[in-house]
Protein backbone atom coordinates (compact mmCIF):
# COMPACT_ATOMS: atom_id res chain seq x y z
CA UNK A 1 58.22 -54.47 -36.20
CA UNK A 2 56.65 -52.13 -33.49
CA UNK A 3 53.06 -51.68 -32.61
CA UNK A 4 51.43 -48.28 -33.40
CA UNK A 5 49.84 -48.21 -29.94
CA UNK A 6 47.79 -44.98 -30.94
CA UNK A 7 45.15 -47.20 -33.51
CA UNK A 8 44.38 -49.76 -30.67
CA UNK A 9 40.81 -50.66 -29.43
CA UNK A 10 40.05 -50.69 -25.98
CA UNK A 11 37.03 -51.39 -23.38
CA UNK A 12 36.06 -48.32 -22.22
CA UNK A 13 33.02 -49.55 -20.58
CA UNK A 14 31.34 -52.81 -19.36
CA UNK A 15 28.11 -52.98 -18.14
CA UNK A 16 24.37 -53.80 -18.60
CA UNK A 17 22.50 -53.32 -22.12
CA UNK A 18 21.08 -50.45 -20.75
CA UNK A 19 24.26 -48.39 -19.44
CA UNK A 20 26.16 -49.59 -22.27
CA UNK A 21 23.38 -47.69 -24.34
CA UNK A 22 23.87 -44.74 -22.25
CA UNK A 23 27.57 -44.20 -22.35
CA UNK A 24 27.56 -45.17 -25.95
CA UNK A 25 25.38 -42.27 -26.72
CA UNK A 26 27.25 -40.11 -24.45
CA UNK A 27 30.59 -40.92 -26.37
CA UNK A 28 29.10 -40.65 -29.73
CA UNK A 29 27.55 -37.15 -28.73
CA UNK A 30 31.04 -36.13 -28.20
CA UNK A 31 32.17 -37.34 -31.54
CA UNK A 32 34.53 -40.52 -30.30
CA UNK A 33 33.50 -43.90 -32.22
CA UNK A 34 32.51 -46.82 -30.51
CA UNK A 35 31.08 -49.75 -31.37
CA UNK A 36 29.47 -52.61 -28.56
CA UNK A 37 30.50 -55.71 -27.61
CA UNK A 38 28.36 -58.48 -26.56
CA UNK A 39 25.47 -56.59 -27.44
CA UNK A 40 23.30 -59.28 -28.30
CA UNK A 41 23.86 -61.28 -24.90
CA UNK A 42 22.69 -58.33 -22.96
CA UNK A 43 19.18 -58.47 -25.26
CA UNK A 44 19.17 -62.53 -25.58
CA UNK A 45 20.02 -63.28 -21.69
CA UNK A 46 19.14 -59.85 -19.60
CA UNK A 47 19.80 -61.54 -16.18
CA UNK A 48 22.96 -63.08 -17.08
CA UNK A 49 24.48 -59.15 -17.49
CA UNK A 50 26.36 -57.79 -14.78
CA UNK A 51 28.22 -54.64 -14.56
CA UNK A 52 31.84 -55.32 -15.65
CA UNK A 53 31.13 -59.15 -15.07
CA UNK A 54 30.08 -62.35 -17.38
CA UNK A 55 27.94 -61.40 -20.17
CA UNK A 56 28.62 -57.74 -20.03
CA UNK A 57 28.30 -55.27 -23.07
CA UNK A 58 31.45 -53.66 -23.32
CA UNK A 59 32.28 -50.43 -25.32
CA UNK A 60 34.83 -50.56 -27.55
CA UNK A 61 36.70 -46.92 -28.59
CA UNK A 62 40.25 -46.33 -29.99
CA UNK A 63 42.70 -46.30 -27.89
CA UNK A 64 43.12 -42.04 -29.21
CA UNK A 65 39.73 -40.78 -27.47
CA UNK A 66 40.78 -42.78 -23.75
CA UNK A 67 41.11 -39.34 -22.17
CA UNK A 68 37.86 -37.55 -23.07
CA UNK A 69 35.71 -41.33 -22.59
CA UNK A 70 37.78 -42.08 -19.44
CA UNK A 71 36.17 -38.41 -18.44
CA UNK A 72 32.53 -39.44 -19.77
CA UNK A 73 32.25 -42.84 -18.53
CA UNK A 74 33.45 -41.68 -14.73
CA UNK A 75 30.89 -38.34 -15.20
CA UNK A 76 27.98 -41.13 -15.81
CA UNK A 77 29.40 -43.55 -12.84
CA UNK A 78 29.55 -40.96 -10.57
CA UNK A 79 25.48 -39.53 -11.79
CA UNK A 80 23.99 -42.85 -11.60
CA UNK A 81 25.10 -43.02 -7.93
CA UNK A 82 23.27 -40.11 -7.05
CA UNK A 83 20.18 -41.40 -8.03
C-alpha cells in the first residue's frame, strides 16, 4: 500500500508562543490551515520555550501549502532580524 505523501502534516514552524502566534496568523491570512502544537506549554511554562528547541510551539500545515508557508515563515525570520 503506498503513502499519499500530498495529505501529510508537517512542522512548518517552531518557536516561542508568541512567534508561533505570528506565523500562524500570517499562514491563515493566506488561506493555508494550521493548527499549533504544544501550545499550552508555551502559556503553562514561558521560559522553558525556545525557538525550535524543548518546549517549542510548532505549526503544523499540510504537507500541500509547504511552498507558500516555507515563503511566509522565512519572510517573518528574515523581518524579525531587522528589528
Amino acid at each position: 500500500m503506498k503513502k499519499d505523501k500530498k495529505n501529510d502534516l508537517i512542522e512548518i514552524f517552531a518557536g516561542s508562543l508568541i512567534d508561533a502566534e505570528m506565523v500562524n496568523s500570517l499562514l491563515k491570512n493566506s488561506k493555508i490551515d494550521t493548527f499549533l502544537k504544544d501550545e499550552y506549554v508555551g502559556t503553562i511554562a514561558p521560559w522553558q520555550v525556545s525557538a525550535g528547541g524543548s518546549g517549542a510551539v510548532k505549526i503544523i500545515i499540510n504537507s500541500n501549502d509547504y511552498e507558500t508557508a516555507k515563503l511566509i515563515v522565512e519572510e517573518y525570520e528574515r523581518n524579525k532580524k531587522l528589528k
